[in-house]
C-alpha atoms as a PDB file:
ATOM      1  CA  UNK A   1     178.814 -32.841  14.140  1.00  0.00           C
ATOM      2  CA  UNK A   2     177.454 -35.570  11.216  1.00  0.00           C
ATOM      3  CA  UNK A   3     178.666 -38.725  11.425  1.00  0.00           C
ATOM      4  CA  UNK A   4     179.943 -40.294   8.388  1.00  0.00           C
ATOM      5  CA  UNK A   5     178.203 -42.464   6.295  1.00  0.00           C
ATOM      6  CA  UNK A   6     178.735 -46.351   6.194  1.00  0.00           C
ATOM      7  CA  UNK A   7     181.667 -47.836   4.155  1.00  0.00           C
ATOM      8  CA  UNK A   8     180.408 -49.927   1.340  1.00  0.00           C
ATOM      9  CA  UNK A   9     183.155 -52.352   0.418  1.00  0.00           C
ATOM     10  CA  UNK A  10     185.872 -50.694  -2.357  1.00  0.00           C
ATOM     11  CA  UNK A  11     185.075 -50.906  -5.811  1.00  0.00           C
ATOM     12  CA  UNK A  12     186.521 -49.782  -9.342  1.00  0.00           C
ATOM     13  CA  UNK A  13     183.608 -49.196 -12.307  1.00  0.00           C
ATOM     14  CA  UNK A  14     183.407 -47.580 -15.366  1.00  0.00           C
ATOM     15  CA  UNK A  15     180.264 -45.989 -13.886  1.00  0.00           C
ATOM     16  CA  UNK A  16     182.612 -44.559 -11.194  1.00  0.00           C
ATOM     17  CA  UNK A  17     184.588 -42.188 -13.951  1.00  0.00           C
ATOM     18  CA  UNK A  18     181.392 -40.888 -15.026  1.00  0.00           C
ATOM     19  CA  UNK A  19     180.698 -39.692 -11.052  1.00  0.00           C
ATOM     20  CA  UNK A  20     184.331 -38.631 -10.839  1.00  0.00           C
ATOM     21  CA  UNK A  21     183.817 -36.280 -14.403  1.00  0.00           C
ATOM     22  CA  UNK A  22     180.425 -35.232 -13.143  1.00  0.00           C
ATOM     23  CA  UNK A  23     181.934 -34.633  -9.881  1.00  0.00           C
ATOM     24  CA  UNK A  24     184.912 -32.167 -11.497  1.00  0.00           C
ATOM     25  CA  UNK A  25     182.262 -29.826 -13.440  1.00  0.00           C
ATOM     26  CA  UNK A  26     182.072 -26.802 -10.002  1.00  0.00           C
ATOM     27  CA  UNK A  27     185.943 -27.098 -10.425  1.00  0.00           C
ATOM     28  CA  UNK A  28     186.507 -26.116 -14.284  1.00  0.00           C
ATOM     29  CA  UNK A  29     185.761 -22.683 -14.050  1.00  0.00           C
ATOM     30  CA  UNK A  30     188.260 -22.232 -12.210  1.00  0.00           C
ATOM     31  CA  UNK A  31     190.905 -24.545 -13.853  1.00  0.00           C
ATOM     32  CA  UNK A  32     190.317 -22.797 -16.996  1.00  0.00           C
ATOM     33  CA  UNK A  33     191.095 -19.350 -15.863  1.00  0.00           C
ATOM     34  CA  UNK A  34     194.402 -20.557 -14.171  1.00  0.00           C
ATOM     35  CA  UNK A  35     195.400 -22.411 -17.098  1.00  0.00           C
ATOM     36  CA  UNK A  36     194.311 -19.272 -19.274  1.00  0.00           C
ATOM     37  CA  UNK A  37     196.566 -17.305 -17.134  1.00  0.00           C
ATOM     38  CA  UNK A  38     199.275 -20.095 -17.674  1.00  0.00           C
ATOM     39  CA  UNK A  39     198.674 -19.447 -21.424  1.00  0.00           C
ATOM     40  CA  UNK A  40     198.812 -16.201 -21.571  1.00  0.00           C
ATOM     41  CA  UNK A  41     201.875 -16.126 -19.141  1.00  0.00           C
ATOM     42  CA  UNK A  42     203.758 -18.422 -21.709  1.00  0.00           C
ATOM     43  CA  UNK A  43     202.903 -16.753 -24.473  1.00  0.00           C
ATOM     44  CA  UNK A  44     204.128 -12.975 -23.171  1.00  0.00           C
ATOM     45  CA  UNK A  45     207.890 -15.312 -22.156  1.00  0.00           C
ATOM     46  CA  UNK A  46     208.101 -15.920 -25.996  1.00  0.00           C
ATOM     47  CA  UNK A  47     206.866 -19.710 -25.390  1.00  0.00           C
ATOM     48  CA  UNK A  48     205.475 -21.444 -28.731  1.00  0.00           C
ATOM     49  CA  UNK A  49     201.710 -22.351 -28.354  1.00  0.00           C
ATOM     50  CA  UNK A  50     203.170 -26.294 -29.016  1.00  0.00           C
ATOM     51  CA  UNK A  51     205.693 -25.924 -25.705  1.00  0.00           C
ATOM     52  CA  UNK A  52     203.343 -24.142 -23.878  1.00  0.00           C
ATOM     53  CA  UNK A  53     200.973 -27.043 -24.622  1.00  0.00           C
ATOM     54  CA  UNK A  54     203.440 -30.113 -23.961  1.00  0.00           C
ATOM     55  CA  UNK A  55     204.778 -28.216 -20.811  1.00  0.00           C
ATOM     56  CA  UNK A  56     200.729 -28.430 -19.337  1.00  0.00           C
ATOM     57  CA  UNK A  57     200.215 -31.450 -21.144  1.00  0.00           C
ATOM     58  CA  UNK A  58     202.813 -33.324 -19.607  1.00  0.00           C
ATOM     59  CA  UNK A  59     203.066 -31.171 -16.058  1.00  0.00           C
ATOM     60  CA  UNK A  60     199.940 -30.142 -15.285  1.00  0.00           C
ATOM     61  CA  UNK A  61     201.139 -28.913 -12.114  1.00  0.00           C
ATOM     62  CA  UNK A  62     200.088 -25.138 -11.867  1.00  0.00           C
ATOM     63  CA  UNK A  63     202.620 -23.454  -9.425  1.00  0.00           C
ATOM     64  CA  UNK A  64     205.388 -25.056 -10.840  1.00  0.00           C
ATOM     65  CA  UNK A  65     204.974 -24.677 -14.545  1.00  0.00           C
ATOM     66  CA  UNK A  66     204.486 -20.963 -13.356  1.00  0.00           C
ATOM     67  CA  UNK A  67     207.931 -21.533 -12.118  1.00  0.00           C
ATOM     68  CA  UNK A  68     209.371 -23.248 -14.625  1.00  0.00           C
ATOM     69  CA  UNK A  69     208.231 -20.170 -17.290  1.00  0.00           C
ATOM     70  CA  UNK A  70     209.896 -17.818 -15.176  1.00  0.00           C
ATOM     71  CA  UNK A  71     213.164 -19.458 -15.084  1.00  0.00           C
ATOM     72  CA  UNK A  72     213.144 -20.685 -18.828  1.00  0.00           C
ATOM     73  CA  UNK A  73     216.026 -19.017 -20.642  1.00  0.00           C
ATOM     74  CA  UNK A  74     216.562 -19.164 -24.452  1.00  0.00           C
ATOM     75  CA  UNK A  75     218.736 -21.326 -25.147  1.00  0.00           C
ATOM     76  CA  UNK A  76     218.868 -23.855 -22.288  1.00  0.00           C
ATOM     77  CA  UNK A  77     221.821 -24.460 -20.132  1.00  0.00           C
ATOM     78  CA  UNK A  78     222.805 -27.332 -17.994  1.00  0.00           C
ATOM     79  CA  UNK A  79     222.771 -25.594 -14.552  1.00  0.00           C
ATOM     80  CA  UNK A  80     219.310 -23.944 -15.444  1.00  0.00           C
ATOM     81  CA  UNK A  81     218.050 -27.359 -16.163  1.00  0.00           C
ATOM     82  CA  UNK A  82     219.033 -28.434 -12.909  1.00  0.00           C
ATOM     83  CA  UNK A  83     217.601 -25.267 -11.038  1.00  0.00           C
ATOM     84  CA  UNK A  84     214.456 -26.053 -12.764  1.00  0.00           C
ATOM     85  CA  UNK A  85     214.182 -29.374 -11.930  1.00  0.00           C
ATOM     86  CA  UNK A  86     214.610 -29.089  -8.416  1.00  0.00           C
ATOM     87  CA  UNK A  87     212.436 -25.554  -7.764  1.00  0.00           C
ATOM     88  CA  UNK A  88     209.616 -27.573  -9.729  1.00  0.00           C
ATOM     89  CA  UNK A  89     210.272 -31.009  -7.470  1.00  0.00           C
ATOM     90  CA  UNK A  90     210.495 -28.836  -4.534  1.00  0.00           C
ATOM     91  CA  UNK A  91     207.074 -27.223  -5.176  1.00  0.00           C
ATOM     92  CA  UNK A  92     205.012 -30.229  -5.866  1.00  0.00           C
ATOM     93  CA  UNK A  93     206.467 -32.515  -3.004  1.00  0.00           C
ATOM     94  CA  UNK A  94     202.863 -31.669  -1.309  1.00  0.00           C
ATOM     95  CA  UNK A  95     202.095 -34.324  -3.837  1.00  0.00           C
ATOM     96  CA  UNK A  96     203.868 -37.242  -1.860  1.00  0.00           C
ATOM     97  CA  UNK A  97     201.638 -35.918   1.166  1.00  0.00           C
ATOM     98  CA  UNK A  98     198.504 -35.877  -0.954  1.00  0.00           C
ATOM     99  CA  UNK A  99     199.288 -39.375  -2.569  1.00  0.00           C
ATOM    100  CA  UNK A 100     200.272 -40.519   0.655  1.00  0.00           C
ATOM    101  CA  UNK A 101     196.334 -39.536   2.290  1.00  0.00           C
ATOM    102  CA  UNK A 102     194.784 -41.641  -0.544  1.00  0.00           C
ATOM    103  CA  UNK A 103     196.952 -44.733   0.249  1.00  0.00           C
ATOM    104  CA  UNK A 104     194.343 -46.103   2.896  1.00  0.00           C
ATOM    105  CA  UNK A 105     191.527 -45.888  -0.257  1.00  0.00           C
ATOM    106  CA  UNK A 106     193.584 -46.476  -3.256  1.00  0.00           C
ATOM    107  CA  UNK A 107     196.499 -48.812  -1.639  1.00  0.00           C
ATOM    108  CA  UNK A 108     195.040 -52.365  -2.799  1.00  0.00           C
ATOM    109  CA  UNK A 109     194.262 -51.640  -6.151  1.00  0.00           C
ATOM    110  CA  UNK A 110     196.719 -52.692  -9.247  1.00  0.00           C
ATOM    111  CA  UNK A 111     199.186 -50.671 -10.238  1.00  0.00           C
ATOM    112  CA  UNK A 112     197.075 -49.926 -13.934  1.00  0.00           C
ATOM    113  CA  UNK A 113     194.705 -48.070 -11.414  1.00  0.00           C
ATOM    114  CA  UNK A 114     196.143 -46.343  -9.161  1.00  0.00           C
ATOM    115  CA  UNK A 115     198.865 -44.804 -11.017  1.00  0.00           C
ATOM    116  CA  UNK A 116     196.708 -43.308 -13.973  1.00  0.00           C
ATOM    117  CA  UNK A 117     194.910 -41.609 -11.314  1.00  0.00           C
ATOM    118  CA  UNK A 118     197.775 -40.226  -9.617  1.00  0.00           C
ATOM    119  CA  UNK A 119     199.168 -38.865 -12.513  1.00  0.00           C
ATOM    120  CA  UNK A 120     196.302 -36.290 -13.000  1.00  0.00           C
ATOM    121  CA  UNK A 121     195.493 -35.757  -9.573  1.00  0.00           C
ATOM    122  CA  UNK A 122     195.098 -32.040  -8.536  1.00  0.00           C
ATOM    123  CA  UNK A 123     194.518 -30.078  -5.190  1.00  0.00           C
ATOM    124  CA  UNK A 124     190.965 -30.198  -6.198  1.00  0.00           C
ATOM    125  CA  UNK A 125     190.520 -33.200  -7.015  1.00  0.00           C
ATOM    126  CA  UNK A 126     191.920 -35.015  -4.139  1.00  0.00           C
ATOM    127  CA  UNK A 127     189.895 -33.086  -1.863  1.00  0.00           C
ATOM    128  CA  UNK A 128     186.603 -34.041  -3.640  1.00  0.00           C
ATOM    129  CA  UNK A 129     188.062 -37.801  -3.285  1.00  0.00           C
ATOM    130  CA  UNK A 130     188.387 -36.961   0.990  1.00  0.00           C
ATOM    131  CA  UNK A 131     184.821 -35.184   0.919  1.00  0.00           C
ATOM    132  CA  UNK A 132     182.958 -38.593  -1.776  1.00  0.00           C
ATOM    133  CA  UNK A 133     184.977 -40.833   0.981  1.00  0.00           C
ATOM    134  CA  UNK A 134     183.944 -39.487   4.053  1.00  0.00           C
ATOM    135  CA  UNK A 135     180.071 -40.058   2.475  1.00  0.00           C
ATOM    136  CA  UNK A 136     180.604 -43.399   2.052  1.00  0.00           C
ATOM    137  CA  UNK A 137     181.848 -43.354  -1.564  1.00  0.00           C
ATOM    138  CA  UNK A 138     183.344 -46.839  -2.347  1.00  0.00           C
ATOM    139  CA  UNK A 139     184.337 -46.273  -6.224  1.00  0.00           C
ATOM    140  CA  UNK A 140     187.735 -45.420  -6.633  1.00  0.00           C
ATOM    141  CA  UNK A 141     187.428 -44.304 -10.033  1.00  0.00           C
ATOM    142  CA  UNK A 142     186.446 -41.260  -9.292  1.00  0.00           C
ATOM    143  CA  UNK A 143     189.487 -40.164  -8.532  1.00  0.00           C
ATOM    144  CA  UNK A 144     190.810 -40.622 -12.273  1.00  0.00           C
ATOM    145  CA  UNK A 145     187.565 -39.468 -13.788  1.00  0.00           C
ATOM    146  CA  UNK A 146     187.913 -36.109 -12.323  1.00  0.00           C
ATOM    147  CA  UNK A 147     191.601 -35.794 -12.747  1.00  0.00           C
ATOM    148  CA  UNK A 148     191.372 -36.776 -16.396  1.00  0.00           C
ATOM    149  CA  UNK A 149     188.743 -34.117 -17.156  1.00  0.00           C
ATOM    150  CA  UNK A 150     190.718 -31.311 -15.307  1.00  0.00           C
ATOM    151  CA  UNK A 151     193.531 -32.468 -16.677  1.00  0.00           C
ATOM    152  CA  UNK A 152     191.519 -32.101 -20.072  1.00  0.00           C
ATOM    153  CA  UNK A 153     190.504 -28.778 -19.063  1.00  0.00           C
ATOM    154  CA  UNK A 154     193.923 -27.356 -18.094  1.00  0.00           C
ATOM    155  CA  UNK A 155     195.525 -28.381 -21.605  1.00  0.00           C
ATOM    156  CA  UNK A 156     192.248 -26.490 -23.183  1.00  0.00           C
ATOM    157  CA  UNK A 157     192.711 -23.470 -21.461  1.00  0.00           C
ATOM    158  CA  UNK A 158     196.290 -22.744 -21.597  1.00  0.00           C
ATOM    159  CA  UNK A 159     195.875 -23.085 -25.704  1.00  0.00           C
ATOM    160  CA  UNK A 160     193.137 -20.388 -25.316  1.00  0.00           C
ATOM    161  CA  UNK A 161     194.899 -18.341 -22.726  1.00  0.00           C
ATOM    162  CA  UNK A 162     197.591 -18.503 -25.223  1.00  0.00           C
ATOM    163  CA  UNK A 163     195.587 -17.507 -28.125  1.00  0.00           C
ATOM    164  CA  UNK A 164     194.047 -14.691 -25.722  1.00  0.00           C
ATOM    165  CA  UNK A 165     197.749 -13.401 -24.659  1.00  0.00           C
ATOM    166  CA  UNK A 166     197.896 -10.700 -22.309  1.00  0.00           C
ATOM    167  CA  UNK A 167     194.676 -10.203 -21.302  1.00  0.00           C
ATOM    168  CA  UNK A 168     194.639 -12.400 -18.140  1.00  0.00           C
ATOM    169  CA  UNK A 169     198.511 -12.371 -17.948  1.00  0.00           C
ATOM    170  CA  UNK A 170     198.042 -11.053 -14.408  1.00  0.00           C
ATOM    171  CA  UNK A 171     195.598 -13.483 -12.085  1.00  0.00           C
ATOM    172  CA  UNK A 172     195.509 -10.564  -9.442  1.00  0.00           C
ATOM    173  CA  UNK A 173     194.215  -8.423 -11.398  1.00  0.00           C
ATOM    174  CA  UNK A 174     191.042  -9.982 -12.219  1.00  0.00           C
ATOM    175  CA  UNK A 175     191.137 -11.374  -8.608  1.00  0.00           C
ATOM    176  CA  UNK A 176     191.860 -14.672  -9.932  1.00  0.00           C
ATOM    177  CA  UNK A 177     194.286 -15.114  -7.293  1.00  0.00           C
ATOM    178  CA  UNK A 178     191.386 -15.430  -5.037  1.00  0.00           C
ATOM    179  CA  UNK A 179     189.014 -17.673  -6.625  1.00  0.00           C
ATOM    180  CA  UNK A 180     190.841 -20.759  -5.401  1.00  0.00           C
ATOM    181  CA  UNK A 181     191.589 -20.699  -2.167  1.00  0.00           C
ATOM    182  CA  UNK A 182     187.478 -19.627  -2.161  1.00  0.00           C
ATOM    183  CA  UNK A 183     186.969 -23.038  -3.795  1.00  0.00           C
ATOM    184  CA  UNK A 184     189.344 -24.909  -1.889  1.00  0.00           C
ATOM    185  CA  UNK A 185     187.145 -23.466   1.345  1.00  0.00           C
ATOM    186  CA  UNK A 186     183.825 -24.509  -0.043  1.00  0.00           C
ATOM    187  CA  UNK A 187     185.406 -28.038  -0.421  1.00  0.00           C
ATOM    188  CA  UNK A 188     186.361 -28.055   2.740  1.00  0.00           C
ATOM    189  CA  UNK A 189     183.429 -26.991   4.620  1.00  0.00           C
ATOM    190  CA  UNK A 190     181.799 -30.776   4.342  1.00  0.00           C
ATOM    191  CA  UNK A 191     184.485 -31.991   5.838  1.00  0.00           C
ATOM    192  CA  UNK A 192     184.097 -30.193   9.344  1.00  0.00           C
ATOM    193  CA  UNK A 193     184.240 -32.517  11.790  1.00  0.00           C
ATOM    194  CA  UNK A 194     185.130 -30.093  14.857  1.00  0.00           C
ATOM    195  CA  UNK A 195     186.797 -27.978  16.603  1.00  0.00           C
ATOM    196  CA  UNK A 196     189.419 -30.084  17.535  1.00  0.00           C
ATOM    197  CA  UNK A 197     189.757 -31.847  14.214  1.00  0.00           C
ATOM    198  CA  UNK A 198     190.607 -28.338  12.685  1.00  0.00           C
ATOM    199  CA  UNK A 199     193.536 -27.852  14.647  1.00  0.00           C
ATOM    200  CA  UNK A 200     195.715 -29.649  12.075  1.00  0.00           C
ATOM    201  CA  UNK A 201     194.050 -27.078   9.727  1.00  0.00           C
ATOM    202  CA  UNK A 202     194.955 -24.372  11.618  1.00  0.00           C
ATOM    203  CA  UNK A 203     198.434 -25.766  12.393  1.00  0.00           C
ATOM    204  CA  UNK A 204     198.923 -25.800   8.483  1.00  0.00           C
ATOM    205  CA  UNK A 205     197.810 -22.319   7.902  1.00  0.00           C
ATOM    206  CA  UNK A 206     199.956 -20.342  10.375  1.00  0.00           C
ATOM    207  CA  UNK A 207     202.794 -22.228   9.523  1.00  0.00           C
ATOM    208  CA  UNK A 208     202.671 -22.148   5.593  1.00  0.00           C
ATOM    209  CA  UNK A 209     202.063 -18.203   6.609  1.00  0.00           C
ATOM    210  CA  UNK A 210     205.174 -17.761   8.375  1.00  0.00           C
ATOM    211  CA  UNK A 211     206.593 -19.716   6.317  1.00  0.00           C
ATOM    212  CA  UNK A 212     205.950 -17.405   3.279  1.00  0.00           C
ATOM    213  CA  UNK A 213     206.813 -14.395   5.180  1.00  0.00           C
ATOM    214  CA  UNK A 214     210.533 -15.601   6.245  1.00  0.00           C
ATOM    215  CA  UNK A 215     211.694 -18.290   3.527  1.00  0.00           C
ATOM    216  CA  UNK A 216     211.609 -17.570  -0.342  1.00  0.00           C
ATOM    217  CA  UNK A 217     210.393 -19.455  -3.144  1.00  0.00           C
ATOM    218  CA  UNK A 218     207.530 -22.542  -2.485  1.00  0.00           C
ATOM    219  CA  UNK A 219     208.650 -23.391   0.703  1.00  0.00           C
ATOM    220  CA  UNK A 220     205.537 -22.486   2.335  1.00  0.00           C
ATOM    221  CA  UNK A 221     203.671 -25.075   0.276  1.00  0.00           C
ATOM    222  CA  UNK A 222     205.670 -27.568   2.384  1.00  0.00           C
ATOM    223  CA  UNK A 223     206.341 -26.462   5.479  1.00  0.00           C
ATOM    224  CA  UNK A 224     202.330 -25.914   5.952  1.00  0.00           C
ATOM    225  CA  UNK A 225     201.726 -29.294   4.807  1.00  0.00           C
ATOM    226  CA  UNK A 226     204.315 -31.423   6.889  1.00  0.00           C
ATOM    227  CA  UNK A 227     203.248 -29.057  10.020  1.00  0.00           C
ATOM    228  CA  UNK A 228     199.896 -29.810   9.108  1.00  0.00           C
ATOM    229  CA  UNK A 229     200.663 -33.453   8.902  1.00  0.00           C
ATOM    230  CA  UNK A 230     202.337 -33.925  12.168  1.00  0.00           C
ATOM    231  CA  UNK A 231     200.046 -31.874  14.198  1.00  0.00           C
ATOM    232  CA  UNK A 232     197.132 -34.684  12.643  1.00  0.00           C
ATOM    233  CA  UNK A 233     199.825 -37.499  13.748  1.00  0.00           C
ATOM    234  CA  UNK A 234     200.036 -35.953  17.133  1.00  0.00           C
ATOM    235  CA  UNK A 235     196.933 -35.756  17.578  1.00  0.00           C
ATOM    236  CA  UNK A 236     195.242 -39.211  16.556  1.00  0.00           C
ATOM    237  CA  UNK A 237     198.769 -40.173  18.870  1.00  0.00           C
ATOM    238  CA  UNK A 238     196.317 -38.631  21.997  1.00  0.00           C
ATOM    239  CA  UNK A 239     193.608 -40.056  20.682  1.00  0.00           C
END
């Protein structure tokens, strides 16, 4: 098992959003076929390509503007609004979690830098901000500099998925549906620290498995994270 590097002292630089940007490039590939998908998705729902684009542009939460397409109606009632609010909090509560994970790094920062950042931060780019920290990365910037370029990235590719239409309508069939999970994995892999420090892993997995075998909707997302979370707690509890 490798040892993490020394912790330089925390830092926020300009030169640190470069890193973070140059940091998000393996990770567009595969933001730009899910937001393609998105795209195309919207566009077959009878979305205009200008709400399609402020929906990502001001979301830019996958899952849930998935979601939030499938339950649009034309026009708009006040009970759907509500449904749609509350399916789309429910699915990205794992954002609390994630934000919560950072607050050891980004905690003592002002507000007009940590909240930028937290605003475009992704799955993938808060585990690149776990793997740069466990390194020894000090600059916090990285954090926004990737998240503003996938965040760039995602609006991009839903206007050409859009354009596109139908022809990657369906992630599965391209195996799309794959290719992150794969990524998240490869992220991951730097991070192994043991046996024993994948239990909370594991714990996560089954449970976010079961989870989407018994309950319907997102709930998996958040029942494998806050299983995932206390197994961790218990476990540095031992420790």
């Amino acid at each position: 098992m490798s040892e993490a590097r020394p912790r330089e002292p925390l830092k926020w630089t300009a030169a640190g959003l470069v890193a973070g940007a140059r940091m998000a490039v393996p990770a567009m590939p595969v933001m730009a076929l899910f937001s393609m998908a998105f795209g195309a998705y919207a566009a077959q729902k009878d979305f205009t390509l200008s709400v399609a684009t402020l929906m990502t542009t001001l979301m830019f939460a996958g899952a849930s503007q998935f979601v939030a397409v499938d339950i649009w109606i034309h026009p708009m009632t006040g009970p759907t609004i509500v449904t749609l609010a509350l399916v789309a909090a429910t699915v990205n509560l794992r954002f609390f979690l994630i934000g919560a994970s950072l607050r050891p790094w980004l905690g003592g920062l002002p507000a007009w830098k940590i909240y930028p950042a937290l605003v475009v931060l992704t799955e993938p780019g808060w585990l690149m901000a776990l793997r740069y920290r466990e390194e020894g990365g000090s600059d916090t910037a990285i954090v926004l500099g990737s998240g503003f370029v996938l965040w760039l990235v995602w609006i991009a590719g839903t206007v050409a998925g859009f354009l596109i239409g139908a022809a990657v309508a369906d992630p599965q069939r391209y195996g799309l549906d794959v290719i992150l999970p794969v990524f998240f994995t490869a992220l991951l892999v730097p991070m192994w620290r043991g046996t024993r420090a994948a239990v909370p892993w594991a714990v996560a997995g089954v449970a976010a498995l079961v989870a989407a075998w018994v309950l319907p909707g997102g709930w998996y997302i958040i029942i494998g994270t806050i299983a995932g979370a206390i197994a961790g707690g218990m476990q540095d509890e031992r420790a």
